[in-house]
C-alpha atoms as a PDB file:
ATOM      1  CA  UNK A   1     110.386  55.879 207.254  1.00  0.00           C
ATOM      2  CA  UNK A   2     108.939  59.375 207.730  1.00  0.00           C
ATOM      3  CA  UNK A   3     110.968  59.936 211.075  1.00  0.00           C
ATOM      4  CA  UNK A   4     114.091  58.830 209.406  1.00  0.00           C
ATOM      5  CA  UNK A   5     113.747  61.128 207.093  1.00  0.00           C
ATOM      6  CA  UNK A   6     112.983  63.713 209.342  1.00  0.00           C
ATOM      7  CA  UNK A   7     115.819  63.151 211.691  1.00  0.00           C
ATOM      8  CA  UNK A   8     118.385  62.233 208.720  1.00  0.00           C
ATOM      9  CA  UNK A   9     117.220  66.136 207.528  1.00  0.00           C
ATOM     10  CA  UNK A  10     118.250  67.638 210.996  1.00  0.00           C
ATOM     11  CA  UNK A  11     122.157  65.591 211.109  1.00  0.00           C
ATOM     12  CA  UNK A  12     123.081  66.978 207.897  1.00  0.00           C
ATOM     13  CA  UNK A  13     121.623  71.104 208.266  1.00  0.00           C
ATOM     14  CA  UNK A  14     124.578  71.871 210.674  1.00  0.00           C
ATOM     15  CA  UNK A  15     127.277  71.096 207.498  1.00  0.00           C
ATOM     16  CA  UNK A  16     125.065  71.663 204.537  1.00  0.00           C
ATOM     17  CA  UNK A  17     124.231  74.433 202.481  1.00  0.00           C
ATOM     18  CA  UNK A  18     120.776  76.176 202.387  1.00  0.00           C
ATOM     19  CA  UNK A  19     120.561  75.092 198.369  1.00  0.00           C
ATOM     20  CA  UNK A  20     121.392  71.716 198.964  1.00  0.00           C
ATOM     21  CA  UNK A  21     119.097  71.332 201.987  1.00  0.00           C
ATOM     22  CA  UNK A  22     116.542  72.572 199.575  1.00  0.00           C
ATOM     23  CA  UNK A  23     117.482  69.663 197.291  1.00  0.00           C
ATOM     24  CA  UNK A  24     116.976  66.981 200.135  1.00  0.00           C
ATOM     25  CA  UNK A  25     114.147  68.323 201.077  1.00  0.00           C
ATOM     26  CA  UNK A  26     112.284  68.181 198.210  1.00  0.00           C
ATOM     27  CA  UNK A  27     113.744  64.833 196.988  1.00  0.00           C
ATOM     28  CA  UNK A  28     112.937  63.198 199.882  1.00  0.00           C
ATOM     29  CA  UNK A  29     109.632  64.597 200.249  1.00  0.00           C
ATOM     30  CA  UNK A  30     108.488  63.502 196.909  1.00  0.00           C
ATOM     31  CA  UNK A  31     109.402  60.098 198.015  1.00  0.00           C
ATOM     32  CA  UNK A  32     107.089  60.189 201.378  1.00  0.00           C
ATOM     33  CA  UNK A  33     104.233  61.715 199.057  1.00  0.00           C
ATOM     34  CA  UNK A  34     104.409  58.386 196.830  1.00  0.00           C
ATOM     35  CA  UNK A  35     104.393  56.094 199.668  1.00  0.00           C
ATOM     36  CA  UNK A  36     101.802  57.318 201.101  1.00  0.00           C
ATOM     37  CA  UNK A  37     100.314  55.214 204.305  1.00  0.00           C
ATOM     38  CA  UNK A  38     103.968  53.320 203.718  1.00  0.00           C
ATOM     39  CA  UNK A  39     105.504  55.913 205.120  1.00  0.00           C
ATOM     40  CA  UNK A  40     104.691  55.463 208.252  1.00  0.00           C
ATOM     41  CA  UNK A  41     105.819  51.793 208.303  1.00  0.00           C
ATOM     42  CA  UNK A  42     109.136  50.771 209.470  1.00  0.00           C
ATOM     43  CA  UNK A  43     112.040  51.706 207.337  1.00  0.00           C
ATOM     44  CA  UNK A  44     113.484  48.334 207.324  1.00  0.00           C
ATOM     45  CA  UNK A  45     109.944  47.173 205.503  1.00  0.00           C
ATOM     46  CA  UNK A  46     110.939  48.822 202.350  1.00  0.00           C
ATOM     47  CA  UNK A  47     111.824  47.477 199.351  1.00  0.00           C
ATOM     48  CA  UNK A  48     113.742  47.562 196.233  1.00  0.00           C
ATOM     49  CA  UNK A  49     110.636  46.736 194.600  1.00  0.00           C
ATOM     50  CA  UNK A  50     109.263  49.906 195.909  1.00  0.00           C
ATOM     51  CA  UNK A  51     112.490  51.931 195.269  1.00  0.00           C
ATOM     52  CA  UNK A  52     111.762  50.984 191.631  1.00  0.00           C
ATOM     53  CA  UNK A  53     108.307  51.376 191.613  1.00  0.00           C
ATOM     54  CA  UNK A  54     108.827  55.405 192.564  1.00  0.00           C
ATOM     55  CA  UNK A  55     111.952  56.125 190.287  1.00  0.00           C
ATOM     56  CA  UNK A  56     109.592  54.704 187.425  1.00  0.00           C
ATOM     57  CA  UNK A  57     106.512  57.247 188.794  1.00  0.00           C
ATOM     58  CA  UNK A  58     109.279  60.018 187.998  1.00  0.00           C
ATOM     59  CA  UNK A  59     110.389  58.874 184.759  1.00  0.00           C
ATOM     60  CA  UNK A  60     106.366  59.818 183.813  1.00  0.00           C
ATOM     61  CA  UNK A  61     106.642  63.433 185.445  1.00  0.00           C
ATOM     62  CA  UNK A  62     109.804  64.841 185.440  1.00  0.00           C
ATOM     63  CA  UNK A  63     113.481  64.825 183.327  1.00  0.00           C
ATOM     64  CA  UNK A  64     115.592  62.328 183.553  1.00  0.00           C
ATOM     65  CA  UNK A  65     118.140  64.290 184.895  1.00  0.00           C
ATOM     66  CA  UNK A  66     115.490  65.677 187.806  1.00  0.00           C
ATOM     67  CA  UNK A  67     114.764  61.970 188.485  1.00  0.00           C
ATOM     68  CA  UNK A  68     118.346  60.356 189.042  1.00  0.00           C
ATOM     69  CA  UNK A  69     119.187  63.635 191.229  1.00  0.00           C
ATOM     70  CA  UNK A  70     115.644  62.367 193.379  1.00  0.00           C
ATOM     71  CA  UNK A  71     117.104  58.938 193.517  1.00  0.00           C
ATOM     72  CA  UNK A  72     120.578  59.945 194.482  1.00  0.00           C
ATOM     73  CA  UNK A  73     119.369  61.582 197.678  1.00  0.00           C
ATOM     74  CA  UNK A  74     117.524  58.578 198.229  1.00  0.00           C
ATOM     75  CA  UNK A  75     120.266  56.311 197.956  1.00  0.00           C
ATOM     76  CA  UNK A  76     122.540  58.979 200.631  1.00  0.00           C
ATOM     77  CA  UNK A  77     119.342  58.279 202.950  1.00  0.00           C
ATOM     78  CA  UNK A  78     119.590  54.952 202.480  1.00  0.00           C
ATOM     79  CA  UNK A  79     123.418  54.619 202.491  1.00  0.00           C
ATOM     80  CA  UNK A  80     123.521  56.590 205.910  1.00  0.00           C
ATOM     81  CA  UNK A  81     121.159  54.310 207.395  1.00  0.00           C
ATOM     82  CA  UNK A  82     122.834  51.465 206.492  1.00  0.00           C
ATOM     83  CA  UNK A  83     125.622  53.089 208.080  1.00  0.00           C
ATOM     84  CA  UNK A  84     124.447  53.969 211.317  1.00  0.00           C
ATOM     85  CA  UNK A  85     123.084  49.950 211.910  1.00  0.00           C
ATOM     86  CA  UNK A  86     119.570  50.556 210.776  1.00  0.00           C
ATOM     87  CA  UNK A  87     119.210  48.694 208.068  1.00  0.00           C
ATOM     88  CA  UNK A  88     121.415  45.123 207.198  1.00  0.00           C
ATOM     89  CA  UNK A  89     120.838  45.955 203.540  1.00  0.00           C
ATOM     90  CA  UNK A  90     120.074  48.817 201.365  1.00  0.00           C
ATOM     91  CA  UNK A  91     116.914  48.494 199.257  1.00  0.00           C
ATOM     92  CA  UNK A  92     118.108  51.170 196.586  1.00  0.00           C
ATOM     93  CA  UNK A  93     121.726  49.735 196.357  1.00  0.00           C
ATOM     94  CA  UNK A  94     121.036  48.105 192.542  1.00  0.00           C
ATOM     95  CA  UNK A  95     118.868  50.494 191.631  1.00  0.00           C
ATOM     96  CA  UNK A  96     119.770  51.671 188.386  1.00  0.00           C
ATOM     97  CA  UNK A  97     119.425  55.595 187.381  1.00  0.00           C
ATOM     98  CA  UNK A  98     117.383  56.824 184.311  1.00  0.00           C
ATOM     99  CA  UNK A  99     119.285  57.084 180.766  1.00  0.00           C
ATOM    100  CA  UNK A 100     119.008  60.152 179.830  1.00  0.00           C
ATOM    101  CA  UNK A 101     116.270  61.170 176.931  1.00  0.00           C
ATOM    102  CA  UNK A 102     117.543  62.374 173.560  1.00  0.00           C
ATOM    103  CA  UNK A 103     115.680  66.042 173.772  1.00  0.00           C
ATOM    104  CA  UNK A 104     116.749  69.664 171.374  1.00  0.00           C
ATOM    105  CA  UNK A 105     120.946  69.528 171.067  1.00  0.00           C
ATOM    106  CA  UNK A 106     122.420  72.324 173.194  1.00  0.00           C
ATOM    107  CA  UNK A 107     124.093  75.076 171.712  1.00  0.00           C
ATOM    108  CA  UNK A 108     125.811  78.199 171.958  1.00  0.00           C
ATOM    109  CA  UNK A 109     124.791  81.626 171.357  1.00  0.00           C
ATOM    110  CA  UNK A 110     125.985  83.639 168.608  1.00  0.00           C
ATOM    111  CA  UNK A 111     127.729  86.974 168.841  1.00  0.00           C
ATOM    112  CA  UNK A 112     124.720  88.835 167.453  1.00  0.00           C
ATOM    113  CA  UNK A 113     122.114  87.185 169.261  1.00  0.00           C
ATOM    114  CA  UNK A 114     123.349  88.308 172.539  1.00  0.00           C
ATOM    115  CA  UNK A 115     123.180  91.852 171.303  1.00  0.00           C
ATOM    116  CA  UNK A 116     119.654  91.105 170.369  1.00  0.00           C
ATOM    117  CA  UNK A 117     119.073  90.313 173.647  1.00  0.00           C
ATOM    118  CA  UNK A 118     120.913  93.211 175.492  1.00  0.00           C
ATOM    119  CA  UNK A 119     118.873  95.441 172.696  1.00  0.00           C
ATOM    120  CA  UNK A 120     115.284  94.365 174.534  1.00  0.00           C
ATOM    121  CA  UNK A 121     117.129  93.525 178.369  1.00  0.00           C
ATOM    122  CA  UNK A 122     116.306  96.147 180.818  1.00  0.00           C
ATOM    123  CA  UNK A 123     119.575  97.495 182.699  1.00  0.00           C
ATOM    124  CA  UNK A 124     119.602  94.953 185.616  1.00  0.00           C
ATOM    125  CA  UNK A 125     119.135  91.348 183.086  1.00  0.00           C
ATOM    126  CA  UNK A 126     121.451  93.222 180.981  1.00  0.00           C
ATOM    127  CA  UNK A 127     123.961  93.114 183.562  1.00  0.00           C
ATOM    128  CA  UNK A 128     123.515  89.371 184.776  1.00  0.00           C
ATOM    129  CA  UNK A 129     123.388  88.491 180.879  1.00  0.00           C
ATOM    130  CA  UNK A 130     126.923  90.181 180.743  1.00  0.00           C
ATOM    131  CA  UNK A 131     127.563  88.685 184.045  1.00  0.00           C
ATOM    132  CA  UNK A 132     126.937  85.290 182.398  1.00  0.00           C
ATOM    133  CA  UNK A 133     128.997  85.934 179.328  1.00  0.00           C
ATOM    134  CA  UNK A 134     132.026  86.949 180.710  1.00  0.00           C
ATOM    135  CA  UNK A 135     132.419  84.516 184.254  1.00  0.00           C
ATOM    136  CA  UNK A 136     130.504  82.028 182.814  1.00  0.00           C
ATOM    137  CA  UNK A 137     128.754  81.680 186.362  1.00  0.00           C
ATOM    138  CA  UNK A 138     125.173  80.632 187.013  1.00  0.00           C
ATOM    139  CA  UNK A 139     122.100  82.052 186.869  1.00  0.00           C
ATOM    140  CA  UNK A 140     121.381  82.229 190.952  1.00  0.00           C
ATOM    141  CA  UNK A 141     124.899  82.454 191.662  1.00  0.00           C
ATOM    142  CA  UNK A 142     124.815  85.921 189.831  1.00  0.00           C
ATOM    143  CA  UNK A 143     121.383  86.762 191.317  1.00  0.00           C
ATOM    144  CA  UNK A 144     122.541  86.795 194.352  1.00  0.00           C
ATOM    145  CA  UNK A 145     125.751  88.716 194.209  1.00  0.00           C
ATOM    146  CA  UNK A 146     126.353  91.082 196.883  1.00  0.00           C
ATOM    147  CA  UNK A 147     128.961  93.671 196.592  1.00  0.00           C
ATOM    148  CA  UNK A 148     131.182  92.566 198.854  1.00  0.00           C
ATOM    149  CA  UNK A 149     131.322  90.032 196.254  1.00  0.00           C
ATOM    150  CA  UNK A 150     133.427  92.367 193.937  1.00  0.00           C
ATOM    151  CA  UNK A 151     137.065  93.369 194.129  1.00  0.00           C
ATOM    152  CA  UNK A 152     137.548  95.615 191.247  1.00  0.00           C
ATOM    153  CA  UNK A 153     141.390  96.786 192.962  1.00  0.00           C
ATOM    154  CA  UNK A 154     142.563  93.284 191.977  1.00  0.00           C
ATOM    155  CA  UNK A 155     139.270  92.618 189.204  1.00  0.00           C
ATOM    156  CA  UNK A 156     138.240  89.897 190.881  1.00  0.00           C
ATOM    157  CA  UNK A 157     135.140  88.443 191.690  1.00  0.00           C
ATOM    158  CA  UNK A 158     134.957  86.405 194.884  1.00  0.00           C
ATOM    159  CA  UNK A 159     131.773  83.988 195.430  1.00  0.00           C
ATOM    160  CA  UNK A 160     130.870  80.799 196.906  1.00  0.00           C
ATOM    161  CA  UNK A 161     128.709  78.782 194.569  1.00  0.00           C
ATOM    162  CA  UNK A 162     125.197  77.557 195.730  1.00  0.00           C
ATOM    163  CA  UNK A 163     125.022  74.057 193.953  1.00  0.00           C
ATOM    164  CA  UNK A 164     128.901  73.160 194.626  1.00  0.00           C
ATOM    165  CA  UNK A 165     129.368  75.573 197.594  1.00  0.00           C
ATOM    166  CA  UNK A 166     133.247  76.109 196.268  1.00  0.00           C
ATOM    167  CA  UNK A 167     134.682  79.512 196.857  1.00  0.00           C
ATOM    168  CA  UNK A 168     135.571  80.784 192.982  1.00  0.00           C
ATOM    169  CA  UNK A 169     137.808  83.897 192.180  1.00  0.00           C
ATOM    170  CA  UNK A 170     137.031  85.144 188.651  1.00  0.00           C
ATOM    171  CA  UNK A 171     138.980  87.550 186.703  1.00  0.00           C
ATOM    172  CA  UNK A 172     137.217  90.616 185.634  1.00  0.00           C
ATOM    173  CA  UNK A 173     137.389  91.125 182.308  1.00  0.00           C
ATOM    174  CA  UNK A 174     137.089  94.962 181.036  1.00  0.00           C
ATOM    175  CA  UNK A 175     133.227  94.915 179.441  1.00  0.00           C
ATOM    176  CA  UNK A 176     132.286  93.809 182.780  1.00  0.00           C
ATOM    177  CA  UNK A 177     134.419  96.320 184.780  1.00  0.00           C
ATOM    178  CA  UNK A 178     133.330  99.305 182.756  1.00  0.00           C
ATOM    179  CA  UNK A 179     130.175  97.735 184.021  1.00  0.00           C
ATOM    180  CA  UNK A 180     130.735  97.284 187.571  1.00  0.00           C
ATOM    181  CA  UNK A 181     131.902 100.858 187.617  1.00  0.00           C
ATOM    182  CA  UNK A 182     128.902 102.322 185.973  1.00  0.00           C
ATOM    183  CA  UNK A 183     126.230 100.949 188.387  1.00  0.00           C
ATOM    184  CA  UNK A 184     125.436 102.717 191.320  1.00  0.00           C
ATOM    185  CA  UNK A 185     127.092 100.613 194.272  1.00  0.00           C
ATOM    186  CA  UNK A 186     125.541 100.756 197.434  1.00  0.00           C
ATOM    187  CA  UNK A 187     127.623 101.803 200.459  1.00  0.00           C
ATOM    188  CA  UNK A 188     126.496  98.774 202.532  1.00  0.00           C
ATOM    189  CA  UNK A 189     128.691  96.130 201.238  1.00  0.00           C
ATOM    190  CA  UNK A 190     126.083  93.163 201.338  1.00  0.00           C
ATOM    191  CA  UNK A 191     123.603  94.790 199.570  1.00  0.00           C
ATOM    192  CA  UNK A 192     122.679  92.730 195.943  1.00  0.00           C
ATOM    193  CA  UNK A 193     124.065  93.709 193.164  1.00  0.00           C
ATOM    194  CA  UNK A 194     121.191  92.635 191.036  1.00  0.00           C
ATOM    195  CA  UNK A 195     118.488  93.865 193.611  1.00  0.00           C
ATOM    196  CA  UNK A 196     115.379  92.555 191.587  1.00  0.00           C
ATOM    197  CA  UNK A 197     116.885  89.048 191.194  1.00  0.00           C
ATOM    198  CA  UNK A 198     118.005  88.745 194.396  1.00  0.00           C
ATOM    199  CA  UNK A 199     114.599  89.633 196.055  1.00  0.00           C
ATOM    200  CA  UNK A 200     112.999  86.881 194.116  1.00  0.00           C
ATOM    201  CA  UNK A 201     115.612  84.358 194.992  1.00  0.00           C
ATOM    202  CA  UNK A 202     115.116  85.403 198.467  1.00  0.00           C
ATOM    203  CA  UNK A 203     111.365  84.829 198.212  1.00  0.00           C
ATOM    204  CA  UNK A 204     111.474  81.458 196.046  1.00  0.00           C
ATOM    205  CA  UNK A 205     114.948  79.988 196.880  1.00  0.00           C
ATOM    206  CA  UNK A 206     115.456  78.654 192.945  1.00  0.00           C
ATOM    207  CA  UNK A 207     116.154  80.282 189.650  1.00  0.00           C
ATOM    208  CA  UNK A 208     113.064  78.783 188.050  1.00  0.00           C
ATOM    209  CA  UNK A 209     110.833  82.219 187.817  1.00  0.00           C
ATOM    210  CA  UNK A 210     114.298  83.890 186.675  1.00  0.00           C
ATOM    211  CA  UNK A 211     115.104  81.085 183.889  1.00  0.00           C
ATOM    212  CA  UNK A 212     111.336  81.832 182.917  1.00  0.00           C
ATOM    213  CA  UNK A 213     112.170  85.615 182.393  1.00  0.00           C
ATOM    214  CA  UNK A 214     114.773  84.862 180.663  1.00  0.00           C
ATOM    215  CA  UNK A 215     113.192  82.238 178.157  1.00  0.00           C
ATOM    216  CA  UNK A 216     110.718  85.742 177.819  1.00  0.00           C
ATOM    217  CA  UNK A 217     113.272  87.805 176.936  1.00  0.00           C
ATOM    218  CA  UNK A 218     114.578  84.653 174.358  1.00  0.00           C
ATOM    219  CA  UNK A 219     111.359  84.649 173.260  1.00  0.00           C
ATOM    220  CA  UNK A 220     111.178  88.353 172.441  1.00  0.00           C
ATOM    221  CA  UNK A 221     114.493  88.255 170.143  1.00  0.00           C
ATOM    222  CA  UNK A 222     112.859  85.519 168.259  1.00  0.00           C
ATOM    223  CA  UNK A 223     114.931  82.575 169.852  1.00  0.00           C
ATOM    224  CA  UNK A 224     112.642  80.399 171.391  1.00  0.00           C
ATOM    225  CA  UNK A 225     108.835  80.250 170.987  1.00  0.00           C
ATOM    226  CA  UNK A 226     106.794  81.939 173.763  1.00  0.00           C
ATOM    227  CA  UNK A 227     105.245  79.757 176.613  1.00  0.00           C
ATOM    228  CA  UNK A 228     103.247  79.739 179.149  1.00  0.00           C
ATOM    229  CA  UNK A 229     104.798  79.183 182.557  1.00  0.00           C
ATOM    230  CA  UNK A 230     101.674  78.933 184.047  1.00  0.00           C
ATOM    231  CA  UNK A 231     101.166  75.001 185.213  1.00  0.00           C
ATOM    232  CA  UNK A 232      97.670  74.336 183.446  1.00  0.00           C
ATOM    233  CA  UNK A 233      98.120  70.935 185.646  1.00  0.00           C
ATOM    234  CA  UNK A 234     101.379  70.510 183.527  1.00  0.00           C
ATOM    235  CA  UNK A 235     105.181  72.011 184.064  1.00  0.00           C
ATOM    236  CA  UNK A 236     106.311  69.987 187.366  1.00  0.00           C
ATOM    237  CA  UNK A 237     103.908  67.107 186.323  1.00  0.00           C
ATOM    238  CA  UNK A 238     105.032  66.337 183.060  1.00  0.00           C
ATOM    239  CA  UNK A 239     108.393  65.468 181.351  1.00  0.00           C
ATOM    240  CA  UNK A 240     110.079  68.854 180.805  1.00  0.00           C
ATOM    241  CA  UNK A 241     111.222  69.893 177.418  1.00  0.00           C
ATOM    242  CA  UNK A 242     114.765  70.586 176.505  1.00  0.00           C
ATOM    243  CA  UNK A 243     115.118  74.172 174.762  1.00  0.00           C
ATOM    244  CA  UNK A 244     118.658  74.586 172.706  1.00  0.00           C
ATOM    245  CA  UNK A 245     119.500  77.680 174.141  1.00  0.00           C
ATOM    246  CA  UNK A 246     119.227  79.015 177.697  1.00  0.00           C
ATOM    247  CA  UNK A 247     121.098  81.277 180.433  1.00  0.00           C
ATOM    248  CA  UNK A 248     123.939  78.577 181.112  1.00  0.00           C
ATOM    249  CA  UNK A 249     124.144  78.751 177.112  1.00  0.00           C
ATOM    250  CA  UNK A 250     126.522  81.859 177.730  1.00  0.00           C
ATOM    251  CA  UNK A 251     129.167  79.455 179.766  1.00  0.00           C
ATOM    252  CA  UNK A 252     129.469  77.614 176.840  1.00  0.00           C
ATOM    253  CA  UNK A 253     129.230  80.808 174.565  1.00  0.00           C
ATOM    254  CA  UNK A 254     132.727  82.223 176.272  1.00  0.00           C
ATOM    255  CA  UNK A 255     134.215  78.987 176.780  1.00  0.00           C
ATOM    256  CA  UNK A 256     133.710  79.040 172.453  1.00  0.00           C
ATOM    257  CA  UNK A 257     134.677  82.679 171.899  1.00  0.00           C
ATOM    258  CA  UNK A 258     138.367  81.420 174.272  1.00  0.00           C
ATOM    259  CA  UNK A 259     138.704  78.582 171.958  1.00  0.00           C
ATOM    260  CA  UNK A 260     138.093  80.365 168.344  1.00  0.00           C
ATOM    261  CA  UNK A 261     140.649  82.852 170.376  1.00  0.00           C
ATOM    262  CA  UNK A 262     143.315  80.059 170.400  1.00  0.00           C
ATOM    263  CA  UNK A 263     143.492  80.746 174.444  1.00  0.00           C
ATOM    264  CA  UNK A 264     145.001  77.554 175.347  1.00  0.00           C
ATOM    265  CA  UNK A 265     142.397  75.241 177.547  1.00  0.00           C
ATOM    266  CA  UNK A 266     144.136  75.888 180.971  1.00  0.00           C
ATOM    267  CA  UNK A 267     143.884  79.193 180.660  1.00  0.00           C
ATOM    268  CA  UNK A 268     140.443  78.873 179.721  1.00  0.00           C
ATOM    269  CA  UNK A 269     139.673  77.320 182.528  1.00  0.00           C
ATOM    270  CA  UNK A 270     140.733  79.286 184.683  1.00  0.00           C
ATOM    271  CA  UNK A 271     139.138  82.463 183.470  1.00  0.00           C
ATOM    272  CA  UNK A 272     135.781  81.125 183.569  1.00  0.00           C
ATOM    273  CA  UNK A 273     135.795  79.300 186.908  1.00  0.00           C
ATOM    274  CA  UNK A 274     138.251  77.146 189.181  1.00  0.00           C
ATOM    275  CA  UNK A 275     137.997  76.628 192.760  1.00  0.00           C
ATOM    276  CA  UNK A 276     140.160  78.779 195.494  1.00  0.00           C
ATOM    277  CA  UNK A 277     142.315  75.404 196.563  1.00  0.00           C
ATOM    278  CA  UNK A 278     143.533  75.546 192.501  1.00  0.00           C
ATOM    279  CA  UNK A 279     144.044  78.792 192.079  1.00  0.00           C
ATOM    280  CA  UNK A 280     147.769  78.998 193.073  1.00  0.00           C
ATOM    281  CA  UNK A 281     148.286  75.967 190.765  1.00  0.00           C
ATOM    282  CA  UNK A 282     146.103  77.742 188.242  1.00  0.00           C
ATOM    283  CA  UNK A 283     148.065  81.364 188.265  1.00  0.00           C
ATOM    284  CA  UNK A 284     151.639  79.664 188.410  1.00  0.00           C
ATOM    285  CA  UNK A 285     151.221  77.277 185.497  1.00  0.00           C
ATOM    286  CA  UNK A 286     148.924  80.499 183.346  1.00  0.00           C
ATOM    287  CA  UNK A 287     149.978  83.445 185.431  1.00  0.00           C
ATOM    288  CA  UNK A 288     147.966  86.431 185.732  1.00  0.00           C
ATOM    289  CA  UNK A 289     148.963  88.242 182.529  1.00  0.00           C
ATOM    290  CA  UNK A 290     147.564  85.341 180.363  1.00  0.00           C
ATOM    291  CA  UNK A 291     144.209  85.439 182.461  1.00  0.00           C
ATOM    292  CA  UNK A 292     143.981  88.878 181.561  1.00  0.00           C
ATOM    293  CA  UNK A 293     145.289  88.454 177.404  1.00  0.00           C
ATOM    294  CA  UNK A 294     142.115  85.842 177.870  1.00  0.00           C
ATOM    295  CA  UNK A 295     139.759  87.878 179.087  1.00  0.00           C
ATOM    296  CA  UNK A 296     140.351  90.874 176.668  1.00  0.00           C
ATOM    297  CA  UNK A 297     139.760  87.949 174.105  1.00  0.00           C
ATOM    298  CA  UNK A 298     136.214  88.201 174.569  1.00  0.00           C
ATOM    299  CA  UNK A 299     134.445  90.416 172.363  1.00  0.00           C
ATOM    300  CA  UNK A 300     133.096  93.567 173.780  1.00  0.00           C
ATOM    301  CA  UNK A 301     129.430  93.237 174.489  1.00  0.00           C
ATOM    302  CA  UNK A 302     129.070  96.083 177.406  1.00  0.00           C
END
């Protein structure tokens, strides 16, 4: 089992993206960890029984999202070596995923909480919280901006996303270009825009120490109770808790502020995020001058 892993690793780096890998990785190494000494017995010797046995050992430690995303890259392992004749049946075929827990309901921000926030942000999570509220884009997606990444001749913003890796072409709306044009830019057209963030998703590859500032700087404006994000044997082996409010809380913010606009969904949609394949379809059915009514919807936060 361990050198299927390890070889099933090595086919899919050549066409898969860093984050993803990361993913795999981890999923699948978790899995090897709860075997233990059954690791190193034939793959074909597993069973569903055991397949069970380790999605259950998740459902103690981690969310239930977390878990089904473990056993998904378990059942591509699986799938794939059913695939390539190494297995006549696949042990985590009727496995069933997780339901989900019932945990704190998600909302938006309001208007005058995210000033709150800008109030106590320093000048670099003040731009990525801006960054947030007007593309709508995710937290290490906009940590690692470079700014070859920015087009501000057409106000665009051209990036490939880490979890999805789609190319997306945002419109620029004005907060975010007075912005853009404030910041010193650096003349060597890779180099971060967010310099801070990007060093420590160099370092870390994840968003987790970033999401912790930011639940800090929540925190500070009185909208979420301090924690520690030290583990104290907790955090990674317990069930985390779901907070109401967090960076991908200013997706849904603007996608709230467009619809209280009475900027039709479509266009919506297209301001915050669509893929380079759609974007023809996207700008002939909206056109450019209703991405652009859209974006000045948003209220001016920069």
């Amino acid at each position: 089992m361990r050198k299927y892993v390890a070889n099933w690793l090595e086919t899919k780096e050549v066409a898969t993206s860093p984050a993803t890998m990361a993913f795999y990785r981890k999923s699948l190494g978790k899995f090897i960890e709860f075997l233990g000494p059954r690791a190193d017995a034939p793959i074909t010797d597993l069973t569903k029984q055991e397949i069970v046995a380790f999605r259950t050992s998740l459902a103690t430690q981690v969310a239930a999202r977390t878990a089904n995303h473990d056993l998904k890259a378990l059942k591509m392992l699986f799938k794939s070596a059913r695939r390539d004749g190494v297995l006549v049946e696949d042990p985590t075929e009727f496995v069933d995923t997780i339901r989900q827990r019932t945990g704190a309901t998600r909302r938006t921000f309001k208007i005058e909480e995210v000033r709150a926030i800008l109030n106590l942000a320093d000048d670099e999570w003040r731009s990525m919280i801006l960054f947030g509220l007007y593309t709508g884009q995710r937290l290490g997606d906009i940590a690692t901006l470079r700014w070859s990444n920015v087009d501000l001749l057409q106000d665009e913003l051209r990036l490939v996303t880490r979890k999805t890796g789609k190319t997306m072409i945002l419109s620029i709306a004005l907060p975010l270009r007075r912005l853009l044009e404030s910041t010193p830019a650096s003349d060597d057209p890779d180099a971060p825009v967010h310099p801070r963030a990007y060093a420590t998703m160099e370092r870390q590859g994840r968003s987790g120490n970033l999401s912790n500032q930011f639940a800090d700087l929540l925190a500070q404006a009185g909208l979420r109770q301090k924690k520690n994000h030290k583990s104290e044997g907790k955090g990674r082996a317990t069930v985390r808790e779901v907070e109401g409010i967090s960076f991908h809380s200013l997706r849904r913010t603007a996608t709230t502020l467009l619809h209280q606009a009475g900027v039709p969904a479509a266009v919506a949609q297209a301001l915050i995020g669509h893929d380079s394949e759609a974007m023809h379809q996207h700008y002939v059915s909206v056109g450019r001058e209703a991405l652009e009514r859209a974006a000045a919807s948003l209220p001016d936060l920069g």
